[in-house]
N, C-alpha and C. Protein backbone atom coordinates (compact mmCIF):
# COMPACT_ATOMS: atom_id res chain seq x y z
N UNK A 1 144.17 164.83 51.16
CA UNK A 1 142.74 164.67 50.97
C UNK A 1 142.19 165.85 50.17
N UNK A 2 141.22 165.47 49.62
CA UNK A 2 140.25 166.52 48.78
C UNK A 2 139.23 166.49 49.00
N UNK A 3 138.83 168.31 49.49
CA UNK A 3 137.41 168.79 50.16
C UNK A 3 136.42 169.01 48.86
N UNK A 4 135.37 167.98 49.35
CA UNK A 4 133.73 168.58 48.37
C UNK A 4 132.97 169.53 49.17
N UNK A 5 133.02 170.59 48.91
CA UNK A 5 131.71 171.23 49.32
C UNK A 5 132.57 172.68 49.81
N UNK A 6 132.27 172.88 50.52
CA UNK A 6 131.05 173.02 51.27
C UNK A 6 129.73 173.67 50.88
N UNK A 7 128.79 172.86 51.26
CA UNK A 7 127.53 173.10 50.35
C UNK A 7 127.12 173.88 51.35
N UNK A 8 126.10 175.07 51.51
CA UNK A 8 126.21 176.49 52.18
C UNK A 8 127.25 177.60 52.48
N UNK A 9 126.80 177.78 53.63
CA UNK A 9 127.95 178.93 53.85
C UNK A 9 128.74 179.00 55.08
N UNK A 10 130.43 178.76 55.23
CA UNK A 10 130.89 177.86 56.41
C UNK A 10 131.92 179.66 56.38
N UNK A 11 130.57 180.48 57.33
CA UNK A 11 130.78 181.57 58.19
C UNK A 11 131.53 180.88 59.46
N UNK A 12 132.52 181.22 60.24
CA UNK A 12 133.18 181.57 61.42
C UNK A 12 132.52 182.63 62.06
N UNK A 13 131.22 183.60 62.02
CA UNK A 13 131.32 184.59 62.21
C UNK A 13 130.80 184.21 64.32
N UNK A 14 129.98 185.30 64.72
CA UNK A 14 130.10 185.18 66.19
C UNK A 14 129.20 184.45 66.50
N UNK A 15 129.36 182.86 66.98
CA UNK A 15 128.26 181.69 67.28
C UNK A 15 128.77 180.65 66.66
N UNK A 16 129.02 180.95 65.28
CA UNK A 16 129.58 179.87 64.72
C UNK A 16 130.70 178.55 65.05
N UNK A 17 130.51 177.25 64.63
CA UNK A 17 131.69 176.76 64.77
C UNK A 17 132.13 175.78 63.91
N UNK A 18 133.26 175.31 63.55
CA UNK A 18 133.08 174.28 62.67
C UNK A 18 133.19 173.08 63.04
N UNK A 19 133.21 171.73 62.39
CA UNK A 19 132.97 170.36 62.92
C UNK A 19 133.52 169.77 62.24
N UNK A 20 134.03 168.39 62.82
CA UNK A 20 134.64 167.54 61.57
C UNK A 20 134.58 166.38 62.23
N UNK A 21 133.89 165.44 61.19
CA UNK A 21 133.08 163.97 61.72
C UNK A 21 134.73 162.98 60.92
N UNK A 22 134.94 162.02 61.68
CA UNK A 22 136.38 161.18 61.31
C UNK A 22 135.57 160.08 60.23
N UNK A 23 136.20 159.30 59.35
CA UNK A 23 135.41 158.97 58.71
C UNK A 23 135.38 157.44 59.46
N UNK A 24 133.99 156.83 59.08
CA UNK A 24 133.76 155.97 59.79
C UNK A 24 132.66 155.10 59.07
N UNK A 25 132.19 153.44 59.46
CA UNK A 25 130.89 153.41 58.67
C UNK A 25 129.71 153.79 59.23
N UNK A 26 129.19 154.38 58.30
CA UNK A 26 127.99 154.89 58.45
C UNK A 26 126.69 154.35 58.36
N UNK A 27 125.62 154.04 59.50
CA UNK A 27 124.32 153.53 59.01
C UNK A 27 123.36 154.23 59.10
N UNK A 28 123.37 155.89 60.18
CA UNK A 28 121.97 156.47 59.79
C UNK A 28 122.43 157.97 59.70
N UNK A 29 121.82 158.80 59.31
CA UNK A 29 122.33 160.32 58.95
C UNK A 29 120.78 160.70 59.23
N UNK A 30 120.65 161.26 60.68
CA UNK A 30 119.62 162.16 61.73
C UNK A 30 120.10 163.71 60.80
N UNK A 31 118.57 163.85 60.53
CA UNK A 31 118.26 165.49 59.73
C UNK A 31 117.12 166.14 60.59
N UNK A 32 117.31 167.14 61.46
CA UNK A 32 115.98 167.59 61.91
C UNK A 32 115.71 169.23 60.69
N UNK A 33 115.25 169.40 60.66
CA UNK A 33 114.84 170.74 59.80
C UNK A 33 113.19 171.21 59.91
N UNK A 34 113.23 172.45 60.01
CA UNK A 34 111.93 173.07 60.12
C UNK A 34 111.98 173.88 58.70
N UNK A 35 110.69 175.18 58.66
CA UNK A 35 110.41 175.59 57.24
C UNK A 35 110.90 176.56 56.56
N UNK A 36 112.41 176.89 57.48
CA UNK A 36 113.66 177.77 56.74
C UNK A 36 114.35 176.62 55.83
N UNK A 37 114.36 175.47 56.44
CA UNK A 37 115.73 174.56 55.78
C UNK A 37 116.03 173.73 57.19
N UNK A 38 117.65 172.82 57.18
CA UNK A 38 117.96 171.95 57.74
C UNK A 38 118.28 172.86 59.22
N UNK A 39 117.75 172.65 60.65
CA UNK A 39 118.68 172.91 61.86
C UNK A 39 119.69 172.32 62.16
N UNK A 40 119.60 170.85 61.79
CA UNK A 40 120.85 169.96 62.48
C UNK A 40 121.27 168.74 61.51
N UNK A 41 122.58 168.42 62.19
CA UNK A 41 123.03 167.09 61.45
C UNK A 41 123.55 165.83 62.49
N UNK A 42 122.92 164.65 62.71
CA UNK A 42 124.00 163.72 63.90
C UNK A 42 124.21 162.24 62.70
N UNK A 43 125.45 161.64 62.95
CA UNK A 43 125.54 160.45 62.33
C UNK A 43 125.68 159.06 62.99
N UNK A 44 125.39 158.16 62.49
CA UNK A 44 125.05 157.07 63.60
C UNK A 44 126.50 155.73 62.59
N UNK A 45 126.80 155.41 63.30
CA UNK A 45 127.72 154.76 63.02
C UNK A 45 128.28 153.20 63.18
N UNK A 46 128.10 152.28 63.00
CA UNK A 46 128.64 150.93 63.22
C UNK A 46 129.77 150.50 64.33
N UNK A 47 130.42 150.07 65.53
CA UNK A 47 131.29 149.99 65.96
C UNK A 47 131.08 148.84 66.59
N UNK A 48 131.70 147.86 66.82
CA UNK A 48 131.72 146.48 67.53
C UNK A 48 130.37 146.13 67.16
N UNK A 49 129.32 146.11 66.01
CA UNK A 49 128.47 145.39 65.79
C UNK A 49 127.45 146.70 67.04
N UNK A 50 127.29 147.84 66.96
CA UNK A 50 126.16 148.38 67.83
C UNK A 50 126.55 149.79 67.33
N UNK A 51 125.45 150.80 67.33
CA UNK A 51 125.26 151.91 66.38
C UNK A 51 125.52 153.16 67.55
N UNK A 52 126.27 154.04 67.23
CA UNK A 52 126.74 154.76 68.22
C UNK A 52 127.05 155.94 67.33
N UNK A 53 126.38 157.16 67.99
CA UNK A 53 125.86 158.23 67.59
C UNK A 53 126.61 159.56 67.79
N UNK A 54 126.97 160.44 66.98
CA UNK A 54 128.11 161.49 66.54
C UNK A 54 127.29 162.11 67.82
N UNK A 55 128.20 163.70 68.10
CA UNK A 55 127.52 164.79 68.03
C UNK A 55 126.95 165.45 67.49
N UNK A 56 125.68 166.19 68.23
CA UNK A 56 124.29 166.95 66.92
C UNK A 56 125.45 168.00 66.91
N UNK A 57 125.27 168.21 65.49
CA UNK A 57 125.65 169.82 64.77
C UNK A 57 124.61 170.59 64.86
N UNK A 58 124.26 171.84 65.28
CA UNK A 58 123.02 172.81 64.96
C UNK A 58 122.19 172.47 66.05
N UNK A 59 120.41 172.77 66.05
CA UNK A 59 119.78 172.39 67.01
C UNK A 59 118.79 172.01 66.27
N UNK A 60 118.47 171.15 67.31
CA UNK A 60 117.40 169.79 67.10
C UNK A 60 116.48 169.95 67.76
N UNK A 61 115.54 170.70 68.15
CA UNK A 61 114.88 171.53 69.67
C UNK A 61 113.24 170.25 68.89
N UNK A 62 112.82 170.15 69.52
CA UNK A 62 111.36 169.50 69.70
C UNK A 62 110.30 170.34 69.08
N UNK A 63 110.64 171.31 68.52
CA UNK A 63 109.69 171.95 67.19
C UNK A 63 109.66 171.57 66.14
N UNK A 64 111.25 170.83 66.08
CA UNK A 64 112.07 170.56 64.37
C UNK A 64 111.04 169.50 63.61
N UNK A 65 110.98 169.04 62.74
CA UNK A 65 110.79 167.63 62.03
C UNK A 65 112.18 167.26 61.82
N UNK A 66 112.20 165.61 61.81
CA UNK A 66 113.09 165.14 61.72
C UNK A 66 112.95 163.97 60.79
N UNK A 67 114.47 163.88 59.83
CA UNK A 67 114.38 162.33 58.67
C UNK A 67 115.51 161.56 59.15
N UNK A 68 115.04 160.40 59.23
CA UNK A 68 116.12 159.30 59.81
C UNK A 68 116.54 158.88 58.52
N UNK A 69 117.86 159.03 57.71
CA UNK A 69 118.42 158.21 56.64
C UNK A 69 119.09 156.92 57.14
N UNK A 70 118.67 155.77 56.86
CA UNK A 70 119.12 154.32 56.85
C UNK A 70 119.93 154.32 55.16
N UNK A 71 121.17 153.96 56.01
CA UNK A 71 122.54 153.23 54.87
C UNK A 71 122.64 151.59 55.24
N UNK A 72 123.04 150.79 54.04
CA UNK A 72 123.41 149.77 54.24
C UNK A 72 124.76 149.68 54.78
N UNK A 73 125.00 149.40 56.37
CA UNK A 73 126.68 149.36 56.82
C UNK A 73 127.24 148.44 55.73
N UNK A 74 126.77 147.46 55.48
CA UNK A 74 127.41 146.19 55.05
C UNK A 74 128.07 146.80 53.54
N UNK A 75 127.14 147.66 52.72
CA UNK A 75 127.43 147.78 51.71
C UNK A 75 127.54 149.18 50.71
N UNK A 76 126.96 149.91 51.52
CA UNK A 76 126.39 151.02 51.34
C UNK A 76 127.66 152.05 51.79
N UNK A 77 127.91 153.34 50.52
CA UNK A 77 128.71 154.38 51.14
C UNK A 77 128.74 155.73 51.16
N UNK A 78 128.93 156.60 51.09
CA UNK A 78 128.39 158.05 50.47
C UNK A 78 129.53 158.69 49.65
N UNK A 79 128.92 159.33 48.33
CA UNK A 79 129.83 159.12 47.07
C UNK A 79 129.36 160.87 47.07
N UNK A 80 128.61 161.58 47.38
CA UNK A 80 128.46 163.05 47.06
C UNK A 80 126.96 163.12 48.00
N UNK A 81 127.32 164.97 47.99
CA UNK A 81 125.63 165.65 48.51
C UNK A 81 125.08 166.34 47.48
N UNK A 82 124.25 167.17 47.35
CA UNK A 82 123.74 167.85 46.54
C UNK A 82 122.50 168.44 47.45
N UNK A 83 122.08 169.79 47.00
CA UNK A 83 120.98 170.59 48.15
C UNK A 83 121.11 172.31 47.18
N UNK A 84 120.30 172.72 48.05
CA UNK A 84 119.87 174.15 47.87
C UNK A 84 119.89 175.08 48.83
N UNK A 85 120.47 176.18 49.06
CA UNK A 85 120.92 177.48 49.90
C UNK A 85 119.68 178.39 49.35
N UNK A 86 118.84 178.70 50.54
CA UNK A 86 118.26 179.88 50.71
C UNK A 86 117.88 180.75 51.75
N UNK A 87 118.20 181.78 51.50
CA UNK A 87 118.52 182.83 52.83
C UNK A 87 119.43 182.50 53.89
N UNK A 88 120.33 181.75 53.46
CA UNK A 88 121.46 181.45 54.37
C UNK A 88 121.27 180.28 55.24
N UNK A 89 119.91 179.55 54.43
CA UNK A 89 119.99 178.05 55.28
C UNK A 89 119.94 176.75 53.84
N UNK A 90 120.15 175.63 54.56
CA UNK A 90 120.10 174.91 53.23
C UNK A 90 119.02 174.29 53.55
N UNK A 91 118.35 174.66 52.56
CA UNK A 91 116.98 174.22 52.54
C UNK A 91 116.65 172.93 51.58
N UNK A 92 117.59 172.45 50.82
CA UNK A 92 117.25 170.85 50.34
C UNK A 92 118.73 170.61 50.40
N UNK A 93 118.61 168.83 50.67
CA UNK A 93 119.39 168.30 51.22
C UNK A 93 119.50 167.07 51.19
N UNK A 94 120.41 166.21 49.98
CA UNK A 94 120.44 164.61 49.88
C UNK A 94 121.90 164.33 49.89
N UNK A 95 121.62 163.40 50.14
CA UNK A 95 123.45 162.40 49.96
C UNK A 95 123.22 160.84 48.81
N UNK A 96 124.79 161.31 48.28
CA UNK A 96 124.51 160.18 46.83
C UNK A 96 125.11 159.42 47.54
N UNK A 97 124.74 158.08 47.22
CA UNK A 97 125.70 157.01 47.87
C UNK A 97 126.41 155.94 46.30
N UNK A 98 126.73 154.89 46.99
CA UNK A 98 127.04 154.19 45.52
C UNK A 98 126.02 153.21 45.23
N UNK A 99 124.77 153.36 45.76
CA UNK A 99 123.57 152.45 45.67
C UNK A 99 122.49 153.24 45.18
N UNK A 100 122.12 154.18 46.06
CA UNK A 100 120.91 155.60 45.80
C UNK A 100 121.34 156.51 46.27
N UNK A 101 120.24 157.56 45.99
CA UNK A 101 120.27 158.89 46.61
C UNK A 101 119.47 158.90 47.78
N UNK A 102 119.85 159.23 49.23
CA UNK A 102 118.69 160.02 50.28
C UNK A 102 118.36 160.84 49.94
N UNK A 103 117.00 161.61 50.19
CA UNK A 103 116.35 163.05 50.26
C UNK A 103 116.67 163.02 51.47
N UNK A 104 116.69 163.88 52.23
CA UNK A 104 116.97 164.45 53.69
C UNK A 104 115.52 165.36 53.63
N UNK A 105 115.79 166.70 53.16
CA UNK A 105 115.02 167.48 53.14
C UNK A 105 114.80 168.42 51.67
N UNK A 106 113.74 168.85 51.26
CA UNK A 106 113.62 169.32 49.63
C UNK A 106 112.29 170.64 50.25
N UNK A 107 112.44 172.03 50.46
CA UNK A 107 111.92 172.98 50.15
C UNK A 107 111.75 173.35 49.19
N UNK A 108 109.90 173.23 48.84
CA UNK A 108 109.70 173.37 47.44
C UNK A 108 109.49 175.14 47.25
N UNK A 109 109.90 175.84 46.11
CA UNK A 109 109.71 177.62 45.85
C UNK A 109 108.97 177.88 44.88
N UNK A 110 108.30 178.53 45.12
CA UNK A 110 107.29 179.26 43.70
C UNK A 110 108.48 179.29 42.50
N UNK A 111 107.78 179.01 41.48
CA UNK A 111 108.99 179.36 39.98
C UNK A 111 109.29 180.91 40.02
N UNK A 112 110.62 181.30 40.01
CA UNK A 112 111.46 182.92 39.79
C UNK A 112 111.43 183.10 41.18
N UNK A 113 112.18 182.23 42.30
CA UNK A 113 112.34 182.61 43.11
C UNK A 113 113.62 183.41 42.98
N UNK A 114 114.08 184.15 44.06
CA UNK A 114 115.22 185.20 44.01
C UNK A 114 115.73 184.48 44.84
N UNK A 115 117.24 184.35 44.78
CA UNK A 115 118.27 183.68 45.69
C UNK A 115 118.68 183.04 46.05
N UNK A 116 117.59 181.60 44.91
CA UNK A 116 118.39 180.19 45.49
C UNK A 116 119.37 179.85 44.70
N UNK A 117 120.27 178.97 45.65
CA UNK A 117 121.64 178.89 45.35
C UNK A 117 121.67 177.12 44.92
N UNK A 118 122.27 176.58 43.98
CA UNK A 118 121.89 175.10 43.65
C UNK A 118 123.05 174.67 43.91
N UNK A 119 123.62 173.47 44.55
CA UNK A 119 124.76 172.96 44.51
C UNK A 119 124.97 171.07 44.32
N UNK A 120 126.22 170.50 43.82
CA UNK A 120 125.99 169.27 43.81
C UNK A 120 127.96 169.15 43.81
N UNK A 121 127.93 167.85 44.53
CA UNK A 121 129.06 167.58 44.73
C UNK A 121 129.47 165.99 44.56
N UNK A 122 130.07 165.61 43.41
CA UNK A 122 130.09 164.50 43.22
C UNK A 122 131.58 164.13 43.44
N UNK A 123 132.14 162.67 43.83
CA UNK A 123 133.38 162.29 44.17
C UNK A 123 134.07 161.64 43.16
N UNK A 124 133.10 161.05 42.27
CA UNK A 124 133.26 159.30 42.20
C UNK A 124 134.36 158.30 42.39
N UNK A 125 134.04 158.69 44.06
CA UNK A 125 134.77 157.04 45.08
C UNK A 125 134.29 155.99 44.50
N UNK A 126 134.94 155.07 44.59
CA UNK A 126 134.41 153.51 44.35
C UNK A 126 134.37 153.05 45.14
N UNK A 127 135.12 153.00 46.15
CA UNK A 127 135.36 152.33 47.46
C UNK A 127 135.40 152.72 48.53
N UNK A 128 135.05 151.96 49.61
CA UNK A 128 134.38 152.88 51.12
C UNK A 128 135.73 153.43 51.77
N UNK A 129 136.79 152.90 51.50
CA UNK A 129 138.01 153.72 51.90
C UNK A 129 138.05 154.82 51.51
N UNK A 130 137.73 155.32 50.27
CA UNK A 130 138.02 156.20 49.30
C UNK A 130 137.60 157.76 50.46
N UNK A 131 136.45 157.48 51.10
CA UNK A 131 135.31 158.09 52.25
C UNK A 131 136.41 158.43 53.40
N UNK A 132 136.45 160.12 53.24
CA UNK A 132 137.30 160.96 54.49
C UNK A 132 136.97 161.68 55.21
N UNK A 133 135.15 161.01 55.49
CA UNK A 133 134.77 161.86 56.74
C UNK A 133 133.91 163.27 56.13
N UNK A 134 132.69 163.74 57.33
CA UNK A 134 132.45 164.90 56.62
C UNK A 134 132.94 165.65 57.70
N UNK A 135 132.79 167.59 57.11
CA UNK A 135 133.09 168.55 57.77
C UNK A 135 131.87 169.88 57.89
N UNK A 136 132.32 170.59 57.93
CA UNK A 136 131.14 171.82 57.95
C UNK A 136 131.04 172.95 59.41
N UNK A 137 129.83 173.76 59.46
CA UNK A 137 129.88 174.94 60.29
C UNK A 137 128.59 174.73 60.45
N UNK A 138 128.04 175.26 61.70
CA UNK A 138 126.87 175.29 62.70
C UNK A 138 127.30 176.76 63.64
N UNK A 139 125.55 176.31 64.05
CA UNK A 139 125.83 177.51 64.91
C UNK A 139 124.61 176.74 66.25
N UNK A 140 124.05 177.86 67.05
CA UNK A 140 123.17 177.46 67.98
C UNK A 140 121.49 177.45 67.26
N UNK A 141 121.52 177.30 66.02
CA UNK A 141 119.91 177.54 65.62
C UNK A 141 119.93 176.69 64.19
N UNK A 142 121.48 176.39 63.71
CA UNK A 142 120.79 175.82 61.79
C UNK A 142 122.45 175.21 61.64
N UNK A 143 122.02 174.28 60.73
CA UNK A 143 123.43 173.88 60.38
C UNK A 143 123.78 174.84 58.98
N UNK A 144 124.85 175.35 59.65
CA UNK A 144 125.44 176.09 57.89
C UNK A 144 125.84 175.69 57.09
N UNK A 145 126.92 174.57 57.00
CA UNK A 145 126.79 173.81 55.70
C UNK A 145 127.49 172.44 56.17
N UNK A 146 127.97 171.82 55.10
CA UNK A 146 128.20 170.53 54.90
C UNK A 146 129.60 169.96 54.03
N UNK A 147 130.31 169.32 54.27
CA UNK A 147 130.88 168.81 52.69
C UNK A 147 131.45 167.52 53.04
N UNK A 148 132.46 166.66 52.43
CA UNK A 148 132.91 165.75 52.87
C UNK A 148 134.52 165.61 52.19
N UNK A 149 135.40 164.61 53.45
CA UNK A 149 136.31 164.62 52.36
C UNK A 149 136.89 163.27 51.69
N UNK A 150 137.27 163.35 50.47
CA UNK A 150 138.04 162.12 49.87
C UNK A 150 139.63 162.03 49.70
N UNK A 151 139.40 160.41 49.89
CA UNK A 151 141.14 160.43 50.06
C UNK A 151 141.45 159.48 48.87
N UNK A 152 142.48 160.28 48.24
CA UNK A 152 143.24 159.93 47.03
C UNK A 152 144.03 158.72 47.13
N UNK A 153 143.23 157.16 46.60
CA UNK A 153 143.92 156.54 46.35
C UNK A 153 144.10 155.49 45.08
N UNK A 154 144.74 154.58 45.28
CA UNK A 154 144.91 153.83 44.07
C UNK A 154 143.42 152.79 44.23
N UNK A 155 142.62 152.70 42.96
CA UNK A 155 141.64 151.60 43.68
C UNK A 155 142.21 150.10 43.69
N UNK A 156 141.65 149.36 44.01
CA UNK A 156 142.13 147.75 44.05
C UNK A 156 141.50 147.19 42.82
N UNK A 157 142.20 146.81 41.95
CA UNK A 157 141.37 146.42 40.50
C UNK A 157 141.59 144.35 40.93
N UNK A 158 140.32 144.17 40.39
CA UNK A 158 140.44 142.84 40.39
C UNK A 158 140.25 141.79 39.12
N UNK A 159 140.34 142.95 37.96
CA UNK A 159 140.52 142.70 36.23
C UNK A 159 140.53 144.25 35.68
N UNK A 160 140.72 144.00 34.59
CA UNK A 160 140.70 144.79 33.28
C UNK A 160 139.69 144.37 32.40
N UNK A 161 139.00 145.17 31.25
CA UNK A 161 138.41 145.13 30.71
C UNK A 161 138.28 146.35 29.67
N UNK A 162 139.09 146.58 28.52
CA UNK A 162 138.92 147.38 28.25
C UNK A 162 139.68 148.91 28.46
N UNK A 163 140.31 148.46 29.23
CA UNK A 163 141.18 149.73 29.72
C UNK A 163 141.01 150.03 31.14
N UNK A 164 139.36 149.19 31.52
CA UNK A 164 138.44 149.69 32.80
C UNK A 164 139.04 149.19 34.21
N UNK A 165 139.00 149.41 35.36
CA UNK A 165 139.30 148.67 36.27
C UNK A 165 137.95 148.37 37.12
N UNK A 166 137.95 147.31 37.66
CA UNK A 166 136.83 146.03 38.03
C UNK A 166 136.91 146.19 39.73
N UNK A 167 136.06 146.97 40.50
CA UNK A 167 136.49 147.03 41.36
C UNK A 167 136.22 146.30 42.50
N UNK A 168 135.32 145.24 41.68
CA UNK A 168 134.44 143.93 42.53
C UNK A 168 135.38 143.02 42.16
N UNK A 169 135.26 142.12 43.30
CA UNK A 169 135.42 140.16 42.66
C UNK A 169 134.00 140.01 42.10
N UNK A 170 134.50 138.99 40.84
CA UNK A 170 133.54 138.44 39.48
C UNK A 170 133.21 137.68 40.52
């Protein structure tokens, strides 16, 4: 497999820990974040037809705001993140899928701010197999970062065109 990211900063230091979500389908991605950046991450998931919910990464305490991202299970997959590091939190925060982009969270900065860090991580999976789960580091107050991983395979072509491979039925 091949790691994207990690988008922040995936410290071990004392509190810290890291996490690793199995890959699975995905229908909602729970963001709580206050006005440093993101505290937490939980993912909600499809299983026998009923949505069943990861462990929170970070904390989610009843001060936070929170964004509920809705994915299409049926069709919908996540192809990259992209966000912004400042002062050691990530303070914007979307996931590309192969349909749209979520915003999660976007801290806006005066122009010539000092220290933000820009990142973007693209896969281009085609296919929801392709999807190996995300990973990352938390602690008891913020999620530290994020990434996900992909697994190297052959895609399923169902024509040619050009040289191209077709990764739908016509």
């Amino acid at each position: 497999m091949i790691t994207m990211g990690p988008l922040g900063h995936s410290s071990t230091d004392s509190g810290c820990f890291k996490w690793d979500e199995a890959p699975k389908v995905i229908s909602h991605i729970n963001v709580s974040f206050n006005k440093n950046g993101v505290t937490s991450i939980q993912f909600g998931y499809v299983e026998n037809g009923v949505v069943v919910l990861s462990e929170t990464y970070g904390s989610s305490s009843s001060v936070c705001s929170r964004r509920i991202l809705r994915l299409n299970p049926e069709t919908e997959f996540v192809t990259g993140i992209h966000g912004e590091i400042y002062n050691g939190y990530i303070s914007s925060l979307a996931f590309h899928t192969n349909e749209r982009t979520h915003y999660a969270v976007h801290r806006t900065f005066d122009s010539g701010e000092v220290g933000l860090e820009k990142m973007e991580f693209h896969s281009g999976i085609l296919e929801r197999r392709e999807f190996g789960g995300f990973f990352g580091t938390c602690d008891h107050a913020q999620l530290k970062s994020i990434g996900f991983y992909v697994r190297v395979l052959v895609p399923q072509c169902y024509g040619y065109q050009r040289g191209r491979c077709f990764t739908s039925k016509p």
